[in-house]
Protein backbone atom coordinates (compact mmCIF):
# COMPACT_ATOMS: atom_id res chain seq x y z
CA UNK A 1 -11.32 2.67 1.54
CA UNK A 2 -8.55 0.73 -0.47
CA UNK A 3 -6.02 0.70 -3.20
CA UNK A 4 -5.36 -2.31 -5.57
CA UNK A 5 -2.73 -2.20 -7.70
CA UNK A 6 -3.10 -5.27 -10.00
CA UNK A 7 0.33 -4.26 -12.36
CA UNK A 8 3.66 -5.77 -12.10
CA UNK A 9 5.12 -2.59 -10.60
CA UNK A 10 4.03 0.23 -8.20
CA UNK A 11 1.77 2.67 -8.91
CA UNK A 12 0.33 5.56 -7.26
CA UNK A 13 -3.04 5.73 -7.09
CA UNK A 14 -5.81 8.82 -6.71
CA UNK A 15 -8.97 8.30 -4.09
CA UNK A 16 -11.33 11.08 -4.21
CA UNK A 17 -14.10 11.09 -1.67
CA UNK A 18 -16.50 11.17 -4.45
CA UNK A 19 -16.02 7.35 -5.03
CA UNK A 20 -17.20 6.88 -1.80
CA UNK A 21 -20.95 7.15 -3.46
CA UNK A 22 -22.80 7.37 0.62
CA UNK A 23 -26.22 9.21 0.38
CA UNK A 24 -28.36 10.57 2.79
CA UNK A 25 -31.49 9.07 3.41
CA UNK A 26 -32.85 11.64 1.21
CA UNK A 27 -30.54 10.57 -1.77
CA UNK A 28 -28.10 13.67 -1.92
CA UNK A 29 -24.83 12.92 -1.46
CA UNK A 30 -23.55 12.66 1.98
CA UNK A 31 -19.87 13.36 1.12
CA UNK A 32 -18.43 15.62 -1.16
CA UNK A 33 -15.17 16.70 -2.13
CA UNK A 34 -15.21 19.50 0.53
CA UNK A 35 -16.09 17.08 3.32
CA UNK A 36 -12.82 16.56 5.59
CA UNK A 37 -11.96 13.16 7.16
CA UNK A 38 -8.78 11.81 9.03
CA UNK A 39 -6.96 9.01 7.40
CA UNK A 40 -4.92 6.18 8.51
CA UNK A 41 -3.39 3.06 6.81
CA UNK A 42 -4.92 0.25 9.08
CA UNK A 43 -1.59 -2.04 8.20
CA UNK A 44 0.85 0.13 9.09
CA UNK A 45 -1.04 1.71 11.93
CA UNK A 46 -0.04 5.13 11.37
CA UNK A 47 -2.29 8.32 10.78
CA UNK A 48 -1.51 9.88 7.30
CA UNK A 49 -3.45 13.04 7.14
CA UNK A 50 -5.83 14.79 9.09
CA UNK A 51 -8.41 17.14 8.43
CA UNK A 52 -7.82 16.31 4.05
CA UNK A 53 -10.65 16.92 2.27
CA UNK A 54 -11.42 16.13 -1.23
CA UNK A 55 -9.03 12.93 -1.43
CA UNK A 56 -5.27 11.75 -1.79
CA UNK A 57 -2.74 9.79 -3.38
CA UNK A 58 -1.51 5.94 -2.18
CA UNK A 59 1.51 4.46 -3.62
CA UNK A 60 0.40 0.87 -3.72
CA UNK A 61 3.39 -1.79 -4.53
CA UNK A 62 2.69 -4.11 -7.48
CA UNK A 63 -0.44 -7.07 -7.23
CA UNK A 64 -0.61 -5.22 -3.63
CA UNK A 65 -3.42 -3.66 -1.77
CA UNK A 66 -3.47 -1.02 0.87
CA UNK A 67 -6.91 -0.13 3.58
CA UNK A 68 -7.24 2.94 5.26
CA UNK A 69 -9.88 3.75 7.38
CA UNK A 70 -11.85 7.17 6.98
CA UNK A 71 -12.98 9.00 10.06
CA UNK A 72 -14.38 12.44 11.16
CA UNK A 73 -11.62 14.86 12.53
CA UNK A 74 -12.11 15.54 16.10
């Protein structure tokens, strides 16, 4: 998942798990906002939450983008 701020100053910016759009082969939706999912920011190798479900916040710095990767607690 990422965050791109495009403005000329920071900006913090919402991620829900619903804009994740992944269906099961059936068509349902695969996540939801109750689904639960470790995150870490991938540049600055650090975990930032684990076990979050429904989404978070990301202050991104102006024209600057941040990744975090998504994974399934242990």
């Amino acid at each position: 998942m990422a965050a791109l701020n495009r403005g000329s100053a920071s900006a913090s910016i919402d991620l829900s798990w619903d804009m994740l759009e992944i269906t099961g082969s059936d068509g349902t939706p695969a996540v939801t906002k109750s689904s639960t999912f470790d995150v870490r920011d991938l540049w600055a190798k650090k975990q930032l939450h684990t076990g979050l479900a429904g989404g978070f916040s990301a202050t991104v710095g102006a024209h600057d983008i941040q990744i975090f990767r998504l994974s399934k607690p242990k």
